[in-house]
Protein backbone atom coordinates (compact mmCIF):
# COMPACT_ATOMS: atom_id res chain seq x y z
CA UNK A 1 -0.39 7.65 18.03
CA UNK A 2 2.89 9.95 18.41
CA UNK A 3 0.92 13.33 19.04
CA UNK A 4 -1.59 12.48 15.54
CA UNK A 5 -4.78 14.53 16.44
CA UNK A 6 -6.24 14.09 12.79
CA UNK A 7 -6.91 11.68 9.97
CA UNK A 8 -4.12 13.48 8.23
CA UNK A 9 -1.80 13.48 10.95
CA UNK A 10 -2.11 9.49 10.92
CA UNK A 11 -2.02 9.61 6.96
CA UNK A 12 1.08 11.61 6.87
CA UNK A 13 3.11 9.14 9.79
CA UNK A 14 2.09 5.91 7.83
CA UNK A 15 3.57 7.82 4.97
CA UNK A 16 6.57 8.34 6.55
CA UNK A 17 6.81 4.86 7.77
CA UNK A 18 5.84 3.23 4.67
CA UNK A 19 7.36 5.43 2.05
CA UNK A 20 10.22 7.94 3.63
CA UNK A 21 11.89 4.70 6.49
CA UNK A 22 10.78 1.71 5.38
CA UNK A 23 10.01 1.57 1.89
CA UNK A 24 10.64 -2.20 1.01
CA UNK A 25 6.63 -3.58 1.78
CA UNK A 26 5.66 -0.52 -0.28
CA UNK A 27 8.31 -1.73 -2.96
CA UNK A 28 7.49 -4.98 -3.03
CA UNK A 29 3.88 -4.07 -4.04
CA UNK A 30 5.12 -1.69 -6.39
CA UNK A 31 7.28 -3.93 -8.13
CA UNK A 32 4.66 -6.91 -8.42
CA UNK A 33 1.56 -4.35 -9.15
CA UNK A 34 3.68 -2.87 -11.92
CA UNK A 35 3.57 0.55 -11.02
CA UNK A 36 7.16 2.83 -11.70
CA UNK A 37 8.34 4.52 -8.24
CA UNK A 38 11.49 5.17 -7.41
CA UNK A 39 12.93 3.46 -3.79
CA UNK A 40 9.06 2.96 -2.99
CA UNK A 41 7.67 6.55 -4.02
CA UNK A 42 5.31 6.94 -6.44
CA UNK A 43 5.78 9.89 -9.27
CA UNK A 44 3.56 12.18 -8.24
CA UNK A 45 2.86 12.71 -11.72
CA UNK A 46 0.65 9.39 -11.66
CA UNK A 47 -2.83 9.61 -11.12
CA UNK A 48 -5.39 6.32 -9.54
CA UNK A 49 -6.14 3.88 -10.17
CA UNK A 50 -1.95 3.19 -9.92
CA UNK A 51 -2.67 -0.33 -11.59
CA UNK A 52 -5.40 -2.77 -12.11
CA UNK A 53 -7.38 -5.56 -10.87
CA UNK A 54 -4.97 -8.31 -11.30
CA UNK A 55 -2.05 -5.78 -10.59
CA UNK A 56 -3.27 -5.20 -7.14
CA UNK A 57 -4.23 -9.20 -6.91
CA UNK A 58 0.05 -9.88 -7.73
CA UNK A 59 1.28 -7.09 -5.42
CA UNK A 60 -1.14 -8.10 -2.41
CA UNK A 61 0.22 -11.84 -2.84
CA UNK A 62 4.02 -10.69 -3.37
CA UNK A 63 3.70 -8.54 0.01
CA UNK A 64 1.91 -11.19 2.02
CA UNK A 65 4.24 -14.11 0.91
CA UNK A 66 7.55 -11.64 1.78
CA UNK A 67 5.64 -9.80 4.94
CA UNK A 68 3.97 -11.64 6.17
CA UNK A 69 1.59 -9.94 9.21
CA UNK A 70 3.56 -6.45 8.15
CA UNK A 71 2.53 -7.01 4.66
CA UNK A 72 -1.45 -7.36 5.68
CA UNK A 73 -0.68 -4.02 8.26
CA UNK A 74 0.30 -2.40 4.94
CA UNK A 75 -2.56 -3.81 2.78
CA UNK A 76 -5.37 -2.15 5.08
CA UNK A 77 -3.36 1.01 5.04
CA UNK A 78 -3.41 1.61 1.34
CA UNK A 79 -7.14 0.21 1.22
CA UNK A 80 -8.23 3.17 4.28
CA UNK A 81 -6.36 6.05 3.12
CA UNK A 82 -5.55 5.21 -0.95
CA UNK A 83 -8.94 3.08 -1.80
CA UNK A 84 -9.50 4.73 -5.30
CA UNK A 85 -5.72 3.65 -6.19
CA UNK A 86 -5.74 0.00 -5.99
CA UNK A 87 -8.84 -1.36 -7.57
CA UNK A 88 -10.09 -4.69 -5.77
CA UNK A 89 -8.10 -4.24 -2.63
CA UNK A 90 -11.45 -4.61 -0.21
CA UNK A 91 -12.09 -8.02 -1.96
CA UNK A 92 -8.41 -8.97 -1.07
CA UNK A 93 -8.23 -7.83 2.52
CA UNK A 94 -11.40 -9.96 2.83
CA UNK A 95 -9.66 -13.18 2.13
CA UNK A 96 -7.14 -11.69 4.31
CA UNK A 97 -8.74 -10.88 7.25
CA UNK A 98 -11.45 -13.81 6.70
């Protein structure tokens, strides 16, 4: 868990992993959600939900396709730690992790 004691502590190393060193499952998402960023970040400016329904639907399916068992990793993440951002994503991880 590289020394995180907290919730936060997790939430700001998947962060770094998904945003800061390897953005391109986070852009991928992005991209097929429809949702602006700039090399996988996010303005902070933007407030959730970050997209729709079907949004989420096309950037769970782009990641997944492209990602494979990374892309489902990523998936849960942004469901535990960004649920009111991406609207549908528990119904999605269910047919994921079926």
């Amino acid at each position: 868990r590289m020394k995180a004691e907290t919730a936060n502590d997790e939430l700001d190393l998947l962060h770094v992993l998904y945003v800061d060193l390897e953005p391109g499952i986070q852009t991928t998402f992005l991209e097929a959600a429809g949702v602006e960023h700039e090399n996988g970040k996010i303005a902070e400016a933007l407030e959730p939900p970050y997209s729709d329904e079907e949004g989420v639907k096309r950037g769970a399916s782009a990641v997944q396709e492209k990602h494979g068992a990374d892309g489902a990793h990523y998936l849960r993440t942004i469901a535990k730690y960004s649920h009111e951002g991406w609207p549908g994503i528990d119904a999605i991880l269910e047919s994921v992790d079926g």
